[in-house]
N, C-alpha and C. Protein backbone atom coordinates (compact mmCIF):
# COMPACT_ATOMS: atom_id res chain seq x y z
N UNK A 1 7.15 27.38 3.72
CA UNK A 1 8.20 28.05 4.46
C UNK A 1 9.59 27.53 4.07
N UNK A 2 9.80 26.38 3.83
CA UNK A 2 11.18 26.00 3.40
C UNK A 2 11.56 26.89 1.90
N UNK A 3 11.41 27.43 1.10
CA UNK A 3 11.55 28.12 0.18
C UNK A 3 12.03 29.39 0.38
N UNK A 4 11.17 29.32 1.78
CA UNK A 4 12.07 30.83 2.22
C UNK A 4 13.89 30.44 2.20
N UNK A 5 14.29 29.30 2.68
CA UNK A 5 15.74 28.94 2.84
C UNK A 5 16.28 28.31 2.00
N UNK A 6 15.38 27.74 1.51
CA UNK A 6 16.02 26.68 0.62
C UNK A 6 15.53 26.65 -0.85
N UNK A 7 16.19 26.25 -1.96
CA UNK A 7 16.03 26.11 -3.05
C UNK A 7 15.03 24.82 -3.20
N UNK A 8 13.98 25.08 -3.60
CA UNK A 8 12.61 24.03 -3.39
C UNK A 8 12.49 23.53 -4.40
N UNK A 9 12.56 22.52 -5.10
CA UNK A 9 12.22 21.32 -6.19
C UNK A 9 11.07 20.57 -5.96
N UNK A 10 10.15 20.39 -6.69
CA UNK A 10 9.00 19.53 -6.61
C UNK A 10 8.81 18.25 -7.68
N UNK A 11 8.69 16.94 -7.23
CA UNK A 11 8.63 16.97 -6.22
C UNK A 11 9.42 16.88 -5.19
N UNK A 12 9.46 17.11 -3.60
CA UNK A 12 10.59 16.55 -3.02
C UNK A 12 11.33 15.65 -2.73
N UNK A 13 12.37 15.07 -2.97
CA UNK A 13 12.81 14.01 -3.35
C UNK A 13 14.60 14.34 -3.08
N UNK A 14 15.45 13.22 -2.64
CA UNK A 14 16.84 13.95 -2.21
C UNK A 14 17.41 14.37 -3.52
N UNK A 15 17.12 13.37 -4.45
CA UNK A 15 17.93 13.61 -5.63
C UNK A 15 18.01 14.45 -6.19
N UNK A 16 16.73 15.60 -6.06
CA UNK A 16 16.54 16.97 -6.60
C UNK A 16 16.53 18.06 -5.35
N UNK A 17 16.88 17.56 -4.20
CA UNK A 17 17.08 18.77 -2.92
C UNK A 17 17.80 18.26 -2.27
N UNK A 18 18.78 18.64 -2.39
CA UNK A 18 19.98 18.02 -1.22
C UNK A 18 20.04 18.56 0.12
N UNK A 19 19.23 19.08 0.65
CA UNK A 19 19.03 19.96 1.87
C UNK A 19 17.84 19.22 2.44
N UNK A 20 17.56 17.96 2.12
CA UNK A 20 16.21 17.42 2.61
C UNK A 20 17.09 16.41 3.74
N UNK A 21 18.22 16.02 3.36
CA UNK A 21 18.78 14.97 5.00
C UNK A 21 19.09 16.00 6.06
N UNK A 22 19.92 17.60 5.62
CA UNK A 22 19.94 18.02 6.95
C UNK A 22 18.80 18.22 7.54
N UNK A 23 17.74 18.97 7.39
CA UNK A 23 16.65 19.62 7.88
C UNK A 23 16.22 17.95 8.17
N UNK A 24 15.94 16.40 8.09
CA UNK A 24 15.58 15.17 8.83
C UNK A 24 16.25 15.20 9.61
N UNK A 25 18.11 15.75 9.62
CA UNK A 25 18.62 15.24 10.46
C UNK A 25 18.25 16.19 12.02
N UNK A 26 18.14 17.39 11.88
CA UNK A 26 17.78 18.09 12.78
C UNK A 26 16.53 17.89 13.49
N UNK A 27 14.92 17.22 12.34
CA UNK A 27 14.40 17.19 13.28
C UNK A 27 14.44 15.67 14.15
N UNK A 28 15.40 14.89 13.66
CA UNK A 28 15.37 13.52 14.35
C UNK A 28 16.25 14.00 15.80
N UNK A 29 17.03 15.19 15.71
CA UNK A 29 17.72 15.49 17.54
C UNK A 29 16.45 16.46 17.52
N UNK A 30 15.89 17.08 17.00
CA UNK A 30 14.58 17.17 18.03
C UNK A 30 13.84 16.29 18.78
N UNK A 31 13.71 15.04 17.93
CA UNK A 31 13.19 14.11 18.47
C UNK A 31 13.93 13.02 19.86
N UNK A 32 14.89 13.18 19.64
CA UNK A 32 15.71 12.94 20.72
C UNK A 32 15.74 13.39 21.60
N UNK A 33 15.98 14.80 21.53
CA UNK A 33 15.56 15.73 23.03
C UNK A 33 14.31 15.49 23.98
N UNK A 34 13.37 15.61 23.05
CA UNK A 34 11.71 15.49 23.45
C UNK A 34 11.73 13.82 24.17
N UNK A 35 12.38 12.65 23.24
CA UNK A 35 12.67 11.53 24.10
C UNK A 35 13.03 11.61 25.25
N UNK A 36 14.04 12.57 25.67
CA UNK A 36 15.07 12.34 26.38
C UNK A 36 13.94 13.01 28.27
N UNK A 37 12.88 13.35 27.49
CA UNK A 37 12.44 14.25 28.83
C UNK A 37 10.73 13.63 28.72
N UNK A 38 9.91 13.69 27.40
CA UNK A 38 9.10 12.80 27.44
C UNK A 38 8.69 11.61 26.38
N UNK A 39 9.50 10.78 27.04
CA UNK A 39 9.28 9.46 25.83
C UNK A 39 8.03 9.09 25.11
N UNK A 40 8.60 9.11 23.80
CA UNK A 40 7.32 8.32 22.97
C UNK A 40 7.63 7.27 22.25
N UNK A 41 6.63 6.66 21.85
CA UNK A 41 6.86 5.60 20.81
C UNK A 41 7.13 5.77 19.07
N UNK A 42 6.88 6.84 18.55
CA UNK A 42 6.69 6.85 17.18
C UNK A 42 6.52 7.98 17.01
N UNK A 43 7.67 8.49 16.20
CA UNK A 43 7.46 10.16 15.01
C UNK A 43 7.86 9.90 13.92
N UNK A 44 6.94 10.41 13.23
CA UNK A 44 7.09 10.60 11.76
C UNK A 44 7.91 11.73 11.16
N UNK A 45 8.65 11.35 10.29
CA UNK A 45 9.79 12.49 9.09
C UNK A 45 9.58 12.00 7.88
N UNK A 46 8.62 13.52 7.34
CA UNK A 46 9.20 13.40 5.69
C UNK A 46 7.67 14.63 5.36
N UNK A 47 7.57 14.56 4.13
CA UNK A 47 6.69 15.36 3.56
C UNK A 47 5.37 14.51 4.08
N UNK A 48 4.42 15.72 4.24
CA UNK A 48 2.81 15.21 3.97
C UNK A 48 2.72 14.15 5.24
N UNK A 49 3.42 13.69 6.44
CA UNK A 49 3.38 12.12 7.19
C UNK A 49 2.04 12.85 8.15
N UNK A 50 2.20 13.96 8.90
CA UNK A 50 1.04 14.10 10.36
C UNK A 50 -0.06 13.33 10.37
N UNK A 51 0.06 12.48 11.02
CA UNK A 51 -1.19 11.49 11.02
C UNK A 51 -1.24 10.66 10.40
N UNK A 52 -0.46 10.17 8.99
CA UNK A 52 -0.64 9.12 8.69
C UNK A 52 -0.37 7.69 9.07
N UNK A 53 0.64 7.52 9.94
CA UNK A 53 0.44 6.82 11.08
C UNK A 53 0.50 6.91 12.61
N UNK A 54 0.30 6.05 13.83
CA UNK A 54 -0.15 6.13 14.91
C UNK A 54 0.31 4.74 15.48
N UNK A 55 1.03 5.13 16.98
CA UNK A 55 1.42 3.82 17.34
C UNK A 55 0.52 2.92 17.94
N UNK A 56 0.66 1.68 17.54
CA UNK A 56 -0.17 0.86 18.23
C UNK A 56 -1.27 0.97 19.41
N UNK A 57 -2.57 0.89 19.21
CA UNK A 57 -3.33 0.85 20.47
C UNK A 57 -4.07 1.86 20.46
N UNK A 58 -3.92 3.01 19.37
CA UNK A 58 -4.62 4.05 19.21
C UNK A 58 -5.79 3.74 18.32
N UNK A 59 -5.68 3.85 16.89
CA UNK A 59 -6.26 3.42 15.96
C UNK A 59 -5.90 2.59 14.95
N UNK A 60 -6.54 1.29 15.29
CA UNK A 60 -6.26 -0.13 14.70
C UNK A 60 -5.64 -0.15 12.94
N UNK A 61 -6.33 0.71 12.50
CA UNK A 61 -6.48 0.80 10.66
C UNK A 61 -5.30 2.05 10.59
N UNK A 62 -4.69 2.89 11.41
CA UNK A 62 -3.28 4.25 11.01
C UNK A 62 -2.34 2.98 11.67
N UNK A 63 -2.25 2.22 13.02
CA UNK A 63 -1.17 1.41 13.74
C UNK A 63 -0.38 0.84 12.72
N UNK A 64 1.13 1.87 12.96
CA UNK A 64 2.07 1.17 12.01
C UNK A 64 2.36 -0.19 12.38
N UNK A 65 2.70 -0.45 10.90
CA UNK A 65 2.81 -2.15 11.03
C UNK A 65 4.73 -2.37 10.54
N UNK A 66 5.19 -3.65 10.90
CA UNK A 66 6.77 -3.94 10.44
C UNK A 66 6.85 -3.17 9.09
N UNK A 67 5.87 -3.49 7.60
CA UNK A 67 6.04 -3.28 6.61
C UNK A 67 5.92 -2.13 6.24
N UNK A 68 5.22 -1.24 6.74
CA UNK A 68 5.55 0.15 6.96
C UNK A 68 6.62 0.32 7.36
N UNK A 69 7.29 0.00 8.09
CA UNK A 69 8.76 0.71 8.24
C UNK A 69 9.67 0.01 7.39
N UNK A 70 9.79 -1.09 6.72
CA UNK A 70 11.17 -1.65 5.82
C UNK A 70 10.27 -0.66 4.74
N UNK A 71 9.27 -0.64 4.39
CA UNK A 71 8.69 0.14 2.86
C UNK A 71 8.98 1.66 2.63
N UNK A 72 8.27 2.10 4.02
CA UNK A 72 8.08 3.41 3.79
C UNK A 72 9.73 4.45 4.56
N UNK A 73 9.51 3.71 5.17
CA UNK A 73 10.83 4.59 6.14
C UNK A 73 9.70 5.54 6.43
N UNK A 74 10.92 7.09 7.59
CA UNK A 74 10.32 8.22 7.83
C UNK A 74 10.13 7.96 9.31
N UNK A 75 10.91 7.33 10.02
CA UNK A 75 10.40 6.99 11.42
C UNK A 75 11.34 7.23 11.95
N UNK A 76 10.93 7.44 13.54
CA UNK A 76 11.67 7.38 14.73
C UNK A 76 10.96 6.80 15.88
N UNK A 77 12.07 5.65 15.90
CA UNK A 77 11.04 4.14 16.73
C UNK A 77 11.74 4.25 18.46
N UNK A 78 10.82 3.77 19.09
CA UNK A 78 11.22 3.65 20.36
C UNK A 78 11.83 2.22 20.68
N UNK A 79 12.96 2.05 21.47
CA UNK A 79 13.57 0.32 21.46
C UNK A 79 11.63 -0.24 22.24
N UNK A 80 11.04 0.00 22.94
CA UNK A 80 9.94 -0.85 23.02
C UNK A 80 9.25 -1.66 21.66
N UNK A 81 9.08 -0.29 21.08
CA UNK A 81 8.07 -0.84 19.71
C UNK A 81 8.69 -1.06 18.41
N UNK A 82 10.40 -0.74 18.65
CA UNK A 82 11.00 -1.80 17.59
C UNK A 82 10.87 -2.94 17.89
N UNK A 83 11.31 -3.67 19.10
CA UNK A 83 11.07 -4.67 19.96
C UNK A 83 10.00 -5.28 19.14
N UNK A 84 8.06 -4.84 19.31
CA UNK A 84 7.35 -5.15 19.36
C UNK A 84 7.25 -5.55 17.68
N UNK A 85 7.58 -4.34 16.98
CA UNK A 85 7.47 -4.72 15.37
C UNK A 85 8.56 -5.44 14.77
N UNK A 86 9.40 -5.34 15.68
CA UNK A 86 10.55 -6.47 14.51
C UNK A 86 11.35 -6.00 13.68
N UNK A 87 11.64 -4.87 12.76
CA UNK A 87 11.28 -4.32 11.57
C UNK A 87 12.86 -5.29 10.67
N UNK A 88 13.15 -5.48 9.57
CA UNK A 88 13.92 -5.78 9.21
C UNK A 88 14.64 -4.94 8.15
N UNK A 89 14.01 -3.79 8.10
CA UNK A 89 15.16 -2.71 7.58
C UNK A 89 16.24 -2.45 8.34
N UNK A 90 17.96 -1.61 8.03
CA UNK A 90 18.56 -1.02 8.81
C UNK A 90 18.40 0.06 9.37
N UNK A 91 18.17 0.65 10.51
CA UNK A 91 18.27 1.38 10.86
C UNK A 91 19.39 2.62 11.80
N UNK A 92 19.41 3.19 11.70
CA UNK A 92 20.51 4.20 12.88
C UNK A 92 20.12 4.06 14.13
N UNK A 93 21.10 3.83 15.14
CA UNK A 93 20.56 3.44 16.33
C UNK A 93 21.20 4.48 17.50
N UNK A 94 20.41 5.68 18.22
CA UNK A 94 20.60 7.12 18.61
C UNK A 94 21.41 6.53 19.39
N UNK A 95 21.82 7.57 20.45
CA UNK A 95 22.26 7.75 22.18
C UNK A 95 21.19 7.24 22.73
N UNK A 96 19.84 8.29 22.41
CA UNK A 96 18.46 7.80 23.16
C UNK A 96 18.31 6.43 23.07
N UNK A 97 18.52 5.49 22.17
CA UNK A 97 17.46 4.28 22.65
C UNK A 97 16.83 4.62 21.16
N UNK A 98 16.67 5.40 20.04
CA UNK A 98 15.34 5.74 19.34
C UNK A 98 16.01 4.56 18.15
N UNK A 99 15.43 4.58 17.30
CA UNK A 99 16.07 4.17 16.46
C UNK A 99 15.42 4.67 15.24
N UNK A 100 16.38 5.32 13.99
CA UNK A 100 16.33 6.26 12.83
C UNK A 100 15.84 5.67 11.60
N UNK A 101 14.73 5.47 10.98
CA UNK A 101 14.71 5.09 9.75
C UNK A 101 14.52 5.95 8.63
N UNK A 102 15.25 6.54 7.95
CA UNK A 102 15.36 7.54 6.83
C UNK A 102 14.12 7.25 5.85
N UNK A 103 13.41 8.54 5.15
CA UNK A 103 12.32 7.76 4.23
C UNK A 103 12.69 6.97 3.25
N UNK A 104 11.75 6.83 2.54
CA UNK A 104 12.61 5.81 1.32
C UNK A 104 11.11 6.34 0.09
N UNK A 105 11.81 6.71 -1.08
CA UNK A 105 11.12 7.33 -1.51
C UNK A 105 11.42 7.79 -3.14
């Protein structure tokens, strides 16, 4: 579906689609909204992520870990489970409380 709008390069990557930060940036205030009414701990942004990880307490072997987030990016962390992971990448830090880690890729 993005092809319908956008000029699609494979693979995706910013350097060859420059339309890949707005469409993160939009869905990270999605993700904000949805915070803002029912909080979560952890969403994933970027190509291919649904399921590849899961916050803590669900399933031991997907439970993102600190090094997943300085490595991979693609997150939107809750101040609890930044708290809990530590992470030592920079991140963007919302209105909500979320905090933004861009992929890295």
């Amino acid at each position: 579906m993005l092809e319908v709008g956008f000029d699609v390069r494979y693979p995706l990557l910013d350097e060859t689609n420059s339309w890949i930060a707005g469409v993160e940036r939009h869905l990270v205030s999605i993700a904000d909204a949805i915070y803002s009414v029912v909080p979560f701990d952890l969403a994933t942004v970027g190509e291919e992520v649904s399921g590849l990880f899961h916050a803590p307490g669900s399933d031991v072997d997907l439970a993102i870990r600190r090094d997943d987030v300085d490595r991979r990016g693609g997150f939107v962390i809750s101040p609890g489970l930044w708290e809990r992971l530590r992470p030592t990448v920079a991140a963007e830090l919302r209105t909500t409380g979320l905090r933004w880690v861009p992929p890295r890729g």
